[in-house]
N, C-alpha and C. Protein backbone atom coordinates (compact mmCIF):
# COMPACT_ATOMS: atom_id res chain seq x y z
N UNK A 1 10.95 55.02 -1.17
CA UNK A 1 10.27 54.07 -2.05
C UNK A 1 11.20 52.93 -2.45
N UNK A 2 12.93 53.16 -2.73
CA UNK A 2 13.68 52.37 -3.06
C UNK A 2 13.65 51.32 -2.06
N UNK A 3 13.89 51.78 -0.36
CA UNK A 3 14.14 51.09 0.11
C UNK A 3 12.84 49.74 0.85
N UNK A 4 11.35 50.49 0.56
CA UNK A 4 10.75 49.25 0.50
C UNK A 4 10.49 48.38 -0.19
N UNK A 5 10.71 48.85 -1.34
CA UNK A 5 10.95 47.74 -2.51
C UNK A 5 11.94 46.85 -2.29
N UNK A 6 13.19 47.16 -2.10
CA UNK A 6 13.90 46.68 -1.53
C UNK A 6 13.50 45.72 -0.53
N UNK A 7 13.04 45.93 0.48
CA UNK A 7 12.62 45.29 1.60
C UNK A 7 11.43 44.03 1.22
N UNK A 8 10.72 44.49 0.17
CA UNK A 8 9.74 43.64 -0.15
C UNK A 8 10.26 42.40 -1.11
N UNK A 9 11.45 42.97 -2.07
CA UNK A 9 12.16 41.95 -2.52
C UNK A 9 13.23 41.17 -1.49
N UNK A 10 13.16 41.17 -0.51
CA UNK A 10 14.24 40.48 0.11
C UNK A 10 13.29 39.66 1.29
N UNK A 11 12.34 39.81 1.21
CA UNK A 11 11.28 38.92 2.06
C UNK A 11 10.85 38.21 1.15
N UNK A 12 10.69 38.36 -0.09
CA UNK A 12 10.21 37.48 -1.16
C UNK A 12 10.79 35.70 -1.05
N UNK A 13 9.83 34.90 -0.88
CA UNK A 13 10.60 33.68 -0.95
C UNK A 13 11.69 33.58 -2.30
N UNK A 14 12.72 33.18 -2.26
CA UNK A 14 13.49 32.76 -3.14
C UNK A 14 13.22 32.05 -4.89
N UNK A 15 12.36 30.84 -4.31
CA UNK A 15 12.21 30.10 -4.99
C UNK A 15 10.72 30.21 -5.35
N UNK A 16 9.96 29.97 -6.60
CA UNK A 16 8.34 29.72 -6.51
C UNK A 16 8.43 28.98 -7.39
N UNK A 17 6.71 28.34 -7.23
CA UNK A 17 6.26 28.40 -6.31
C UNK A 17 6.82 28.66 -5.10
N UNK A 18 6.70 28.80 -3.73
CA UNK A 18 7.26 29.08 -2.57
C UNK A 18 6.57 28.12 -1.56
N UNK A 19 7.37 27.41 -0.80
CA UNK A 19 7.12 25.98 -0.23
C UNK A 19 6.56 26.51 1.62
N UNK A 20 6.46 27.59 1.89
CA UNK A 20 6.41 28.06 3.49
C UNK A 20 4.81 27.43 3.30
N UNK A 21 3.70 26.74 2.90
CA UNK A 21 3.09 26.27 3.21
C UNK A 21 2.74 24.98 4.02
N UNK A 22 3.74 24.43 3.50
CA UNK A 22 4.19 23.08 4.22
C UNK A 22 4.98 23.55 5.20
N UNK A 23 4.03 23.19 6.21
CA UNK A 23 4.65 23.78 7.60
C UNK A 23 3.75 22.82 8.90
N UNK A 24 4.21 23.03 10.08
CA UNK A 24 3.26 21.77 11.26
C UNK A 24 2.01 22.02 10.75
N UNK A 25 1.19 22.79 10.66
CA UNK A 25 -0.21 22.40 10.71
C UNK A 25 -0.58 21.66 9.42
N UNK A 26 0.15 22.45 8.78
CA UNK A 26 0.00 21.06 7.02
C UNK A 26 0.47 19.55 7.31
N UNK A 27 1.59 19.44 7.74
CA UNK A 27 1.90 18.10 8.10
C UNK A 27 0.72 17.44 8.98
N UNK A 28 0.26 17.81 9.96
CA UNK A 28 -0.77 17.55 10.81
C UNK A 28 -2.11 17.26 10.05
N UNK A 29 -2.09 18.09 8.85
CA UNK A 29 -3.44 17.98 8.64
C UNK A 29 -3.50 16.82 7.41
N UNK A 30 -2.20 16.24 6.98
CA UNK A 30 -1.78 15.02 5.90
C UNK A 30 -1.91 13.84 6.91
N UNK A 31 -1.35 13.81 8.12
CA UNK A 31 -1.49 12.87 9.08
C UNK A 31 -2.77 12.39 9.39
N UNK A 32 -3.66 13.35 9.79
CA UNK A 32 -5.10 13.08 10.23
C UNK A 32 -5.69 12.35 9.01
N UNK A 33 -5.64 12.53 7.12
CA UNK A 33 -6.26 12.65 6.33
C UNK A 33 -5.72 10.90 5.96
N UNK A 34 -4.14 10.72 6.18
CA UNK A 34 -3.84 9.31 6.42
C UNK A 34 -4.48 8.40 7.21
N UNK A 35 -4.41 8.96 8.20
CA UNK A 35 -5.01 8.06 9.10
C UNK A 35 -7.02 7.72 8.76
N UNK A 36 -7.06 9.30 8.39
CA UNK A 36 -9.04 8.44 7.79
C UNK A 36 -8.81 7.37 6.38
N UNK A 37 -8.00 8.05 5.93
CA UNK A 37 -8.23 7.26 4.33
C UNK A 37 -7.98 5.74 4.75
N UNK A 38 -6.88 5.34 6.04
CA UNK A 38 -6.70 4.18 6.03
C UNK A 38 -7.50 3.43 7.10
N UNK A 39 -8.55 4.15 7.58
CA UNK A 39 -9.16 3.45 8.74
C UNK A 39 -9.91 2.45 8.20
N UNK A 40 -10.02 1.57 9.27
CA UNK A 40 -10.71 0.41 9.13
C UNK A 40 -12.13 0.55 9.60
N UNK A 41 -13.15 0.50 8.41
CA UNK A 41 -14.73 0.79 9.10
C UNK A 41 -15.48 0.32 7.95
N UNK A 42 -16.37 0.19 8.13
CA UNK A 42 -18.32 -0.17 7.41
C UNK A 42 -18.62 0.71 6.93
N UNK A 43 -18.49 2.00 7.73
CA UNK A 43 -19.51 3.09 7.24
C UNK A 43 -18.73 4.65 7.08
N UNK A 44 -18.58 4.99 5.88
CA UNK A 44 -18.69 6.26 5.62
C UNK A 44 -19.65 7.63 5.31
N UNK A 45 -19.25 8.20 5.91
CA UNK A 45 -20.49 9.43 6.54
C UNK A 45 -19.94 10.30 5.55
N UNK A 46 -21.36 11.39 4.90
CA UNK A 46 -21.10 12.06 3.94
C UNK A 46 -20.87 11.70 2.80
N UNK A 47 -21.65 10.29 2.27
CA UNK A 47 -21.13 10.56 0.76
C UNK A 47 -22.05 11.14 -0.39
N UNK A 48 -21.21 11.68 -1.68
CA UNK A 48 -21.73 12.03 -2.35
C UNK A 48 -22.82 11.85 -2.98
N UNK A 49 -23.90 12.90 -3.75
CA UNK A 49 -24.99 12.33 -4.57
C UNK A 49 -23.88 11.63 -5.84
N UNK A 50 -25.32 11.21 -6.71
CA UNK A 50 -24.47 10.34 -8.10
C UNK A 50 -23.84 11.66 -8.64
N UNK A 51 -24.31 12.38 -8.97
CA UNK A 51 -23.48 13.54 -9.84
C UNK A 51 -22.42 13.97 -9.70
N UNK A 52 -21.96 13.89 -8.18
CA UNK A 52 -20.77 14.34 -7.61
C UNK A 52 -19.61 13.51 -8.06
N UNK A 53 -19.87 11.82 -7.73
CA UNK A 53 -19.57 10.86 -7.30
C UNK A 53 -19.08 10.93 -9.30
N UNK A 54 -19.84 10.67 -9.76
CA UNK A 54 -19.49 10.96 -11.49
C UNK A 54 -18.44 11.85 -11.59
N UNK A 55 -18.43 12.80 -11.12
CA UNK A 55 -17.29 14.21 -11.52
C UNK A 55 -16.26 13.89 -10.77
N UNK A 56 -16.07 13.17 -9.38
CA UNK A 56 -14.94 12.59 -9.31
C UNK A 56 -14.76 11.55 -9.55
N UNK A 57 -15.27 10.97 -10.01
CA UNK A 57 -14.44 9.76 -10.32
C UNK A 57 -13.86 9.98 -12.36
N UNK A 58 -14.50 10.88 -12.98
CA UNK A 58 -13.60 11.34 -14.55
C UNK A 58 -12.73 11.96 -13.62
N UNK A 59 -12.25 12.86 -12.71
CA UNK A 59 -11.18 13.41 -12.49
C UNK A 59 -10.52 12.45 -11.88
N UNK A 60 -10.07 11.56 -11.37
CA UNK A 60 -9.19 10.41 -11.49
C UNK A 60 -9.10 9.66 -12.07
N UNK A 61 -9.98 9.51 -13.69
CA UNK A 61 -9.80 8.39 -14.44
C UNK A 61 -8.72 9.44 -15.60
N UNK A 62 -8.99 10.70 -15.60
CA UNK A 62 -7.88 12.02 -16.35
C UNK A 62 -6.99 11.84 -15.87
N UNK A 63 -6.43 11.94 -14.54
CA UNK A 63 -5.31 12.13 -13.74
C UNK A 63 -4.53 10.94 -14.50
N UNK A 64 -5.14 9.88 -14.35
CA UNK A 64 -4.51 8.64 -14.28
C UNK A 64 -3.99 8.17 -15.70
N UNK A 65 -5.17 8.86 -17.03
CA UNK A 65 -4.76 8.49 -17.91
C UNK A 65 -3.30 9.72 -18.64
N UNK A 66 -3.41 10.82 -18.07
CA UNK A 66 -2.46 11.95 -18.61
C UNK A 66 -1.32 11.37 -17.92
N UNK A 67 -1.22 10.77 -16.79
CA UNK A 67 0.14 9.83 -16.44
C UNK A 67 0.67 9.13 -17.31
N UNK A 68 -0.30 8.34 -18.07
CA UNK A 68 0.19 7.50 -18.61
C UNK A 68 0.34 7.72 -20.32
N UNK A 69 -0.09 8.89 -20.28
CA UNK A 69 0.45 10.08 -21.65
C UNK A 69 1.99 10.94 -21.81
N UNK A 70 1.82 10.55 -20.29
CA UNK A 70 3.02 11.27 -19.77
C UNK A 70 2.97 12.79 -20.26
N UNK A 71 1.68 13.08 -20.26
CA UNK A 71 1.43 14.83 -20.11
C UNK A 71 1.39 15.53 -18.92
N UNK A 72 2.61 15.37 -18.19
CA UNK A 72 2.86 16.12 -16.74
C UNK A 72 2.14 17.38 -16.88
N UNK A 73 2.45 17.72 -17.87
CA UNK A 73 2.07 19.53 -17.50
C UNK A 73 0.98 19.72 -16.88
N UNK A 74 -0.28 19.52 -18.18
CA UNK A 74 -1.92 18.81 -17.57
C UNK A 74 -2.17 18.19 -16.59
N UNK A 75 -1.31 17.16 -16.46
CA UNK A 75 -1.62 16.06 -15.03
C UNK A 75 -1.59 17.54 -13.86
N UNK A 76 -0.11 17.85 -13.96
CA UNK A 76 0.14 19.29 -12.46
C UNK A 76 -1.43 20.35 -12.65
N UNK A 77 -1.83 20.27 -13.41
CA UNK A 77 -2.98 21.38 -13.61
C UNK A 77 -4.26 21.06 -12.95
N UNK A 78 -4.37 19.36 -12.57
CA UNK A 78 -5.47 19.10 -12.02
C UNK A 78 -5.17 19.34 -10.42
N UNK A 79 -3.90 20.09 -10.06
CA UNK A 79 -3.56 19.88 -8.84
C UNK A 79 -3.75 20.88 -8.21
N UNK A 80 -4.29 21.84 -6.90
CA UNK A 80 -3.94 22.82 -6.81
C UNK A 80 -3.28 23.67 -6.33
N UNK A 81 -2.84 24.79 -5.93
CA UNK A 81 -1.43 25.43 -6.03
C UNK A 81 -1.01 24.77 -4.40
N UNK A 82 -1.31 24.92 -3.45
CA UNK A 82 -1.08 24.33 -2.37
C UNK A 82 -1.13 22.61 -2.17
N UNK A 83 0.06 21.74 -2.52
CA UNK A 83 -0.91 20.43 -2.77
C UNK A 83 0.28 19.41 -2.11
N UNK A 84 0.16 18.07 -1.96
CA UNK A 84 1.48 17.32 -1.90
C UNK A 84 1.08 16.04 -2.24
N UNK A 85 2.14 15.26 -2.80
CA UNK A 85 2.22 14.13 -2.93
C UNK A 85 3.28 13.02 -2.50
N UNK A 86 2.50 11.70 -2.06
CA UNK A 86 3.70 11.49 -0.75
C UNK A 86 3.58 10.05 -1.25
N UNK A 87 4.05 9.08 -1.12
CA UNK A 87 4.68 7.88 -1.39
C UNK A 87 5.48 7.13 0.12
N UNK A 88 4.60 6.74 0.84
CA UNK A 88 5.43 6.36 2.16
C UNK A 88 5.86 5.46 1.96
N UNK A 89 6.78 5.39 2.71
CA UNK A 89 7.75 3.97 2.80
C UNK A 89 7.43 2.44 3.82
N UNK A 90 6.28 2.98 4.36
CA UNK A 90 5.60 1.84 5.48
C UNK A 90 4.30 1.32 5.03
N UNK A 91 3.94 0.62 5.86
CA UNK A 91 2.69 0.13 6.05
C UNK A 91 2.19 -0.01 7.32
N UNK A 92 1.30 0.79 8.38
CA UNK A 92 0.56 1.83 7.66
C UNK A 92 1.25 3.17 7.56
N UNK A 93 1.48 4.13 6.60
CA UNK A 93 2.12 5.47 6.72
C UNK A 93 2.13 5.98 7.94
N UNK A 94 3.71 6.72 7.71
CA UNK A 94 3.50 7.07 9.17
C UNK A 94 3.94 8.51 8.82
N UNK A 95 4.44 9.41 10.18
CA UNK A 95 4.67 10.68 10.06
C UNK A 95 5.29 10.74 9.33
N UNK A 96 5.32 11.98 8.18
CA UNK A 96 6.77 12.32 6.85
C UNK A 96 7.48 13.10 7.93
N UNK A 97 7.41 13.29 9.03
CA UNK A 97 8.20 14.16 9.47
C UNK A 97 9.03 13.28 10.52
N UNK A 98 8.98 12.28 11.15
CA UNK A 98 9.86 11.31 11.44
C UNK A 98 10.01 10.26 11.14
N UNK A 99 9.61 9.59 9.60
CA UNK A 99 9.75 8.92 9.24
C UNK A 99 10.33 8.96 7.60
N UNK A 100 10.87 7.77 6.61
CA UNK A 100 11.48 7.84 5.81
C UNK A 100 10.46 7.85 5.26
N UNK A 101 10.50 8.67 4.01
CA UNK A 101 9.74 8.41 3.12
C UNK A 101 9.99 8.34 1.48
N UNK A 102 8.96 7.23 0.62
CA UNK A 102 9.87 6.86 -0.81
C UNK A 102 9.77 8.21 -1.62
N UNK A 103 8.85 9.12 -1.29
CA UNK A 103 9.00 10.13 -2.10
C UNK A 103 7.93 11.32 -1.38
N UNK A 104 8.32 12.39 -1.10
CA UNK A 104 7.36 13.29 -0.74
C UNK A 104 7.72 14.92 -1.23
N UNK A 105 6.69 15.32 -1.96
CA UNK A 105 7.17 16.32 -2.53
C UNK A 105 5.20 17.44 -2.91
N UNK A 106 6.03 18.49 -2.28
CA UNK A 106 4.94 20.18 -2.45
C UNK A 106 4.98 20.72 -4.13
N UNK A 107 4.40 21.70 -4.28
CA UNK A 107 4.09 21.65 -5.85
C UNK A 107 5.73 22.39 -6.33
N UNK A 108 6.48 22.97 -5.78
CA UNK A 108 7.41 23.58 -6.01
C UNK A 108 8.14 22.25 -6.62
N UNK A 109 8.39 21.00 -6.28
CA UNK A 109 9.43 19.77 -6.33
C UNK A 109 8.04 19.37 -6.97
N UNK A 110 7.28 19.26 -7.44
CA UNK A 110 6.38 18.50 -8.60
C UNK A 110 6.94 18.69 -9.86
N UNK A 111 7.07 20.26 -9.68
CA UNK A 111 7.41 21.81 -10.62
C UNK A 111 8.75 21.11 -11.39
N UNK A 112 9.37 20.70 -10.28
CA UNK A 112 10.98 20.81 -10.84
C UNK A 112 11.17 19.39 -11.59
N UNK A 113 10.14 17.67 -10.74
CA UNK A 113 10.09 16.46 -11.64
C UNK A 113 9.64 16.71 -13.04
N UNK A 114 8.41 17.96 -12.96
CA UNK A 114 7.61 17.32 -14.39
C UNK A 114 8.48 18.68 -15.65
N UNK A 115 9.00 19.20 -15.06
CA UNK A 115 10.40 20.08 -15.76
C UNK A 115 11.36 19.05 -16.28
N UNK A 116 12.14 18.32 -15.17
CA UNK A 116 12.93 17.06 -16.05
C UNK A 116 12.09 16.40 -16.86
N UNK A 117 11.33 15.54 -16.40
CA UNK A 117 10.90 14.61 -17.49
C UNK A 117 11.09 15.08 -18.56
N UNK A 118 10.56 16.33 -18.62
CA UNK A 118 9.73 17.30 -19.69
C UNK A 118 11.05 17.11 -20.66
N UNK A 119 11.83 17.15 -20.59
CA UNK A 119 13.18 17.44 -20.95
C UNK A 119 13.57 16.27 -22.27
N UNK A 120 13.00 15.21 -21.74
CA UNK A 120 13.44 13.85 -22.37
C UNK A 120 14.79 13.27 -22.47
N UNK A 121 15.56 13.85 -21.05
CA UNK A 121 17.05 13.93 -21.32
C UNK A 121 17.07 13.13 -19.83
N UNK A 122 15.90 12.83 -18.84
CA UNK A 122 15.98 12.58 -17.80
C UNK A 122 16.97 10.69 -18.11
N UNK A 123 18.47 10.26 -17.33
CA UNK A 123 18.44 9.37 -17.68
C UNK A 123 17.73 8.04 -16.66
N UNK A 124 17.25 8.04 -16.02
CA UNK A 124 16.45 7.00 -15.48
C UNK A 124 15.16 6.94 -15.78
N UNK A 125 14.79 7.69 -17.08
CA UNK A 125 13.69 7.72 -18.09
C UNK A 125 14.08 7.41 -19.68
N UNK A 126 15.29 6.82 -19.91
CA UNK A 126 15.77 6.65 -20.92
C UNK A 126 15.93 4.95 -21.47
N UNK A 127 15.09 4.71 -22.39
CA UNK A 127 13.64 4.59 -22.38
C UNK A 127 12.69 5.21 -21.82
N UNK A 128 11.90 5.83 -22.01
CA UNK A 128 10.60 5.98 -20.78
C UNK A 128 9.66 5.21 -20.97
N UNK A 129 9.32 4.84 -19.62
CA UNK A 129 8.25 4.04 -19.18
C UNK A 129 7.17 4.08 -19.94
N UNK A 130 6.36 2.77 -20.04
CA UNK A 130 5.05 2.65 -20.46
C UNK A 130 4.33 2.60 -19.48
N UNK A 131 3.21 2.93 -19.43
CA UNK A 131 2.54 2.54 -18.06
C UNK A 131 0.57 2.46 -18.70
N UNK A 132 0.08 1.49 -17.65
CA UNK A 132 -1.08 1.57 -18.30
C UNK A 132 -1.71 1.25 -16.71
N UNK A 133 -2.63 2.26 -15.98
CA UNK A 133 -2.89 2.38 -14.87
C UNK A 133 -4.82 2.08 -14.46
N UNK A 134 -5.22 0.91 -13.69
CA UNK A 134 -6.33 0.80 -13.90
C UNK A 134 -6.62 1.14 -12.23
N UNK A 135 -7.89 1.87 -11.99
CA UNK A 135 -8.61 1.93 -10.74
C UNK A 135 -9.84 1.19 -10.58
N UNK A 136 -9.86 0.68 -9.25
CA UNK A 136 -10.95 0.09 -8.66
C UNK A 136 -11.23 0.40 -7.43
N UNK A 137 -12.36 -0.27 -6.71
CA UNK A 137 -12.81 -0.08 -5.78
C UNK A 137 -13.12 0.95 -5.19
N UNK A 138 -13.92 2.31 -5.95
CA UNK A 138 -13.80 3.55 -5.23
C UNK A 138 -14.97 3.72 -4.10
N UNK A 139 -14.25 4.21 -3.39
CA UNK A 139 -15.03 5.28 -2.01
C UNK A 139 -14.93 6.70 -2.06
N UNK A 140 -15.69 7.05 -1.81
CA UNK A 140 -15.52 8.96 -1.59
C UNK A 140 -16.37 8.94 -0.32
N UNK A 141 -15.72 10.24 0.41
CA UNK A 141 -16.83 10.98 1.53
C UNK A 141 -16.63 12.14 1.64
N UNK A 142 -17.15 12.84 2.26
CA UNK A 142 -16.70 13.51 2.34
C UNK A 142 -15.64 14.38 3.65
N UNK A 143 -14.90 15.48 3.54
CA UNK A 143 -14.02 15.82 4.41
C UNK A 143 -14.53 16.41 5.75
N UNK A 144 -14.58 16.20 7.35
CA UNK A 144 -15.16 16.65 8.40
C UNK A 144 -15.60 17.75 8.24
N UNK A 145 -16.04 18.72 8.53
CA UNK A 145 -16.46 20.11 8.55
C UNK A 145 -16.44 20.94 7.50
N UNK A 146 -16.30 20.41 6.55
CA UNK A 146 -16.65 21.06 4.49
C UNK A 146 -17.00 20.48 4.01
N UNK A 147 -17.89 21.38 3.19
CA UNK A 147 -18.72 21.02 1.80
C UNK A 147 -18.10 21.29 0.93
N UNK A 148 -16.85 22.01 0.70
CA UNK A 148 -16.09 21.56 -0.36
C UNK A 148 -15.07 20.68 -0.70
N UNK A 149 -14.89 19.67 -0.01
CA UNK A 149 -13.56 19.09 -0.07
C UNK A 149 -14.16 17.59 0.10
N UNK A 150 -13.26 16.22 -0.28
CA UNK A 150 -14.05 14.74 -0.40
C UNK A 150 -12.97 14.25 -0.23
N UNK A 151 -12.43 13.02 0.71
CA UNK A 151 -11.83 12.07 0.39
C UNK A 151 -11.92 10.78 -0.22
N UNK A 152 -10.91 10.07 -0.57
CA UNK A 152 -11.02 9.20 -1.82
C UNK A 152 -10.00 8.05 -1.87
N UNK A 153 -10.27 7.06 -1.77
CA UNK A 153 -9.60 5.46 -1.58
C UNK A 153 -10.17 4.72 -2.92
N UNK A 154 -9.15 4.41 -3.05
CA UNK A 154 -9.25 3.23 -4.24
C UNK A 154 -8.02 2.28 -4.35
N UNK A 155 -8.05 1.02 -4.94
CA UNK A 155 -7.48 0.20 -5.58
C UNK A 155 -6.64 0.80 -6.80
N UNK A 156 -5.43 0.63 -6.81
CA UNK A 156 -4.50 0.53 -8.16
C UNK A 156 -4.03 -0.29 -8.56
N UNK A 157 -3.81 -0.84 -10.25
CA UNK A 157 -2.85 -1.68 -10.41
C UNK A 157 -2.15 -0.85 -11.76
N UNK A 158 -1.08 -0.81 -11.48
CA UNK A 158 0.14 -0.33 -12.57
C UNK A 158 0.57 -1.55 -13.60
N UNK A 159 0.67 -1.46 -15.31
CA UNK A 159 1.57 -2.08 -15.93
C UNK A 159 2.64 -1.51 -16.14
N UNK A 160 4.02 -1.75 -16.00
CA UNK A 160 5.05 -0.76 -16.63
C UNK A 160 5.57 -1.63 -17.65
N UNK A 161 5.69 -0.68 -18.94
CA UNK A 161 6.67 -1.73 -19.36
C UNK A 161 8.18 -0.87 -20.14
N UNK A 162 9.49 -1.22 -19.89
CA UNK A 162 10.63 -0.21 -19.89
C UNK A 162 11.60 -0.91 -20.27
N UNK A 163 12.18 -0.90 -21.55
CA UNK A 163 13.71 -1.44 -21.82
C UNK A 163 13.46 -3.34 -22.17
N UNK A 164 12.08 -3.57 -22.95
CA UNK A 164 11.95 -4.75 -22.47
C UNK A 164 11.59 -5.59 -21.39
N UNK A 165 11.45 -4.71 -20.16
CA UNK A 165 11.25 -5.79 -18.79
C UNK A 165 9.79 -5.19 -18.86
N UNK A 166 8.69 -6.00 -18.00
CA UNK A 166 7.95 -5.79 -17.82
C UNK A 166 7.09 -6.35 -15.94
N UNK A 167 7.05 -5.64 -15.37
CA UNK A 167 5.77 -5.90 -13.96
C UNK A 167 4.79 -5.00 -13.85
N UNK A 168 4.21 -5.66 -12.52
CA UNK A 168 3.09 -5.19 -12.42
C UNK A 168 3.12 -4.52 -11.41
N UNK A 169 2.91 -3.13 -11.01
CA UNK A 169 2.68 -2.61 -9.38
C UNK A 169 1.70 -2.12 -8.90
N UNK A 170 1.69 -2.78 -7.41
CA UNK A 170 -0.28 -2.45 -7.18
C UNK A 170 -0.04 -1.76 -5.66
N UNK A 171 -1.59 -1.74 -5.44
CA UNK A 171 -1.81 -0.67 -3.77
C UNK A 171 -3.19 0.17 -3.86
N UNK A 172 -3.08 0.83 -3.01
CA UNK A 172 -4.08 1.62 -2.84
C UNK A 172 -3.73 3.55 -2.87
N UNK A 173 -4.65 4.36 -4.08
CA UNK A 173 -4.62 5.53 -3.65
C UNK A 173 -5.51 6.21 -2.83
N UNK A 174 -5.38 7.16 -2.15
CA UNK A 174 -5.92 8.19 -1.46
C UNK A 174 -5.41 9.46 -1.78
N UNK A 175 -6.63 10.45 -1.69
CA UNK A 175 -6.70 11.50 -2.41
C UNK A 175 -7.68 12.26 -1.84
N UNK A 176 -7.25 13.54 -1.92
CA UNK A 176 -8.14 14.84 -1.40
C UNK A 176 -8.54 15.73 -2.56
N UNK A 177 -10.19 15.68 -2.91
CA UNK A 177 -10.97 16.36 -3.78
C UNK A 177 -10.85 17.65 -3.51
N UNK A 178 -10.98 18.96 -3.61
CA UNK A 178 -11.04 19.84 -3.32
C UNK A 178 -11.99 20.48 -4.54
N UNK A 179 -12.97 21.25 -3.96
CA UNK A 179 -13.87 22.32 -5.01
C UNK A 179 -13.14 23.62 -5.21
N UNK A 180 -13.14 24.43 -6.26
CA UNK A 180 -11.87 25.50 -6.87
C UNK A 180 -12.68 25.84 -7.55
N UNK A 181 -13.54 27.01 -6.95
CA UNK A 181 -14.68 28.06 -8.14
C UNK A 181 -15.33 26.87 -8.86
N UNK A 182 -15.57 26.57 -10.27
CA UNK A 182 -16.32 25.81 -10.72
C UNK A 182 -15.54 24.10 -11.35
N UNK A 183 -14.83 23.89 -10.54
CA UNK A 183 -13.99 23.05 -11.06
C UNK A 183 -13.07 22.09 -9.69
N UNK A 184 -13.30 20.87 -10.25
CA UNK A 184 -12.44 19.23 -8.85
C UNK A 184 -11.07 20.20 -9.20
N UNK A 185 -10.41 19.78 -8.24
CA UNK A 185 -8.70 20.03 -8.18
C UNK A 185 -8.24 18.80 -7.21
N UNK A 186 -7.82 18.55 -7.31
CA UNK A 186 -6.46 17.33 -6.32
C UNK A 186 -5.56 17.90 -5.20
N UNK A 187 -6.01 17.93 -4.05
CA UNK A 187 -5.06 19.10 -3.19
C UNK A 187 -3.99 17.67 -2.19
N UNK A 188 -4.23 16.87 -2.56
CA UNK A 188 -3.23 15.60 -1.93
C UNK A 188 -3.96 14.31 -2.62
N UNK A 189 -2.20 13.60 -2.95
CA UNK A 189 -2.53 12.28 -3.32
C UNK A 189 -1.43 11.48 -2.33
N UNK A 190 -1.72 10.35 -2.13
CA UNK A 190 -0.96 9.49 -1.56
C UNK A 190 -0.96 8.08 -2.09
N UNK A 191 0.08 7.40 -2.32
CA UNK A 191 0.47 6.14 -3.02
C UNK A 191 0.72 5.14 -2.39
N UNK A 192 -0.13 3.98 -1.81
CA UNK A 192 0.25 2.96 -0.78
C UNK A 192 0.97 1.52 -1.49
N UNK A 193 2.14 1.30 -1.79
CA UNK A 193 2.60 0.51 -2.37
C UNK A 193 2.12 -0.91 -1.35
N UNK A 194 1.71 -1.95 -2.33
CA UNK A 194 1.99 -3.07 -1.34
C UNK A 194 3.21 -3.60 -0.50
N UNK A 195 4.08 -3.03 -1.52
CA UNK A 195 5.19 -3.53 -0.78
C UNK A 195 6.10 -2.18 -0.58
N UNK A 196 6.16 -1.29 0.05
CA UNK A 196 7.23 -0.47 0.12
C UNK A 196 8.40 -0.23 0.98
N UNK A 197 8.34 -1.28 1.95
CA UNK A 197 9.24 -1.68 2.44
C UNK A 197 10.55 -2.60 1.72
N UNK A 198 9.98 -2.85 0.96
CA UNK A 198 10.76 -3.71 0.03
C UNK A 198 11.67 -3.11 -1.02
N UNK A 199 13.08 -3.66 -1.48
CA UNK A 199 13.90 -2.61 -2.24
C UNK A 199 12.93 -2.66 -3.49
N UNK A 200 13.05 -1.28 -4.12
CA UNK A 200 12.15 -0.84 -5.41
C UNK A 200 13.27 -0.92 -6.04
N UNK A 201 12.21 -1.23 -7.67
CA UNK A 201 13.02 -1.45 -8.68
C UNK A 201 12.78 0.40 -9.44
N UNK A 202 13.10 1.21 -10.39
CA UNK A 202 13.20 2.34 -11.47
C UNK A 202 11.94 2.72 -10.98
N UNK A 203 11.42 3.85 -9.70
CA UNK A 203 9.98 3.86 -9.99
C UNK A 203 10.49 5.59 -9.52
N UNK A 204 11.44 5.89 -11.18
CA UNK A 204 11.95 7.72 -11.70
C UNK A 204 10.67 7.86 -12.22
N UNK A 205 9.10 7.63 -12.54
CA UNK A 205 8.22 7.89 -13.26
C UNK A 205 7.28 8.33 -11.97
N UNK A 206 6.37 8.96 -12.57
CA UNK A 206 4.81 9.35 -11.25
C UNK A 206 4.36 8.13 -11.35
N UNK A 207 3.84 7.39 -9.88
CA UNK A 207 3.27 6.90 -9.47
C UNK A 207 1.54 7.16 -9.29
């Protein structure tokens, strides 16, 4: 008995959350979900009735405003346990797996940002940011072969304001709805900076 316990603790991932989800077919399946969110077309197939279309769109107007509460904890809660958030460094995104990217991180490294912040000791949050985050232009459809899951494009524009300086940063999000028993969850967001090729100025805050 000792020694499968044993055995069962030593297969145990290390760290948890535990990141062996993000693996090729996950990467593959962020790639494909890039490439729809950013296609160029007229017509989206599958979209929601109004009711739906209502329930997501308060769950990204929450997301967006607990950012800017800077209530990480809540914000991570709309997410669900398998999830990522990626910040590419191109235009149009390209693979995270051969390409650079400004930030890409599984819920384990969400875990560990919204832990610092949390802290108020973070110093490239010292000041912390103001931010006041508005959305436009939404689309939803839904995801190929499920009825539970929706993708989601919109317009962003960011105010920050930190230490006295103040800009503006804009782009487009995309985002994967996911249904979770009786309740939206966020199982991927992605952040299309207009400019992310370009050197960034302090952007230590969620995007």
């Amino acid at each position: 008995m000792k020694n499968d316990t044993a055995t069962a603790a030593s297969a145990a991932p290390r760290y948890q959350p535990a990141s062996n989800y993000v693996d090729d077919a996950f990467y593959g399946w962020l790639n494909e979900v890039s490439l729809d969110l950013d296609a160029v077309t007229t017509q989206r197939t599958g979209r929601p009735d109004a009711a739906l279309a209502a329930e997501i769109e308060r769950l990204l107007t929450v997301e967006s405003r607990l950012l800017d509460q800077h209530a990480y904890a809540e914000w991570l809660d709309l997410y669900t346990p398998e999830c990522a958030y990626w910040i590419p460094a191109t235009r149009p995104a390209g693979d995270p797996r051969a390409q650079i990217t400004l930030e890409f991180h599984d819920r384990r490294r969400l875990l560990d940002r919204v832990a610092r912040l949390g802290t108020g000791l973070a110093y490239s949050q010292l000041p912390a940011s103001r931010t006041a985050r508005q959305l436009s232009g939404l689309e939803i459809w839904a995801s190929p072969g499920r009825s539970d899951e929706w993708r989601v494009r919109c317009n962003f524009l960011m105010a920050e304001s930190r230490a006295g300086k103040r800009r503006v940063l804009g782009g487009w999000y995309g985002f994967v709805v996911r249904r979770v028993g009786d309740a939206l969850r966020l199982a991927f967001k992605q952040v299309n900076l207009l400019d992310p090729d370009e050197p960034q100025g302090n952007n230590s805050f969620f995007l």
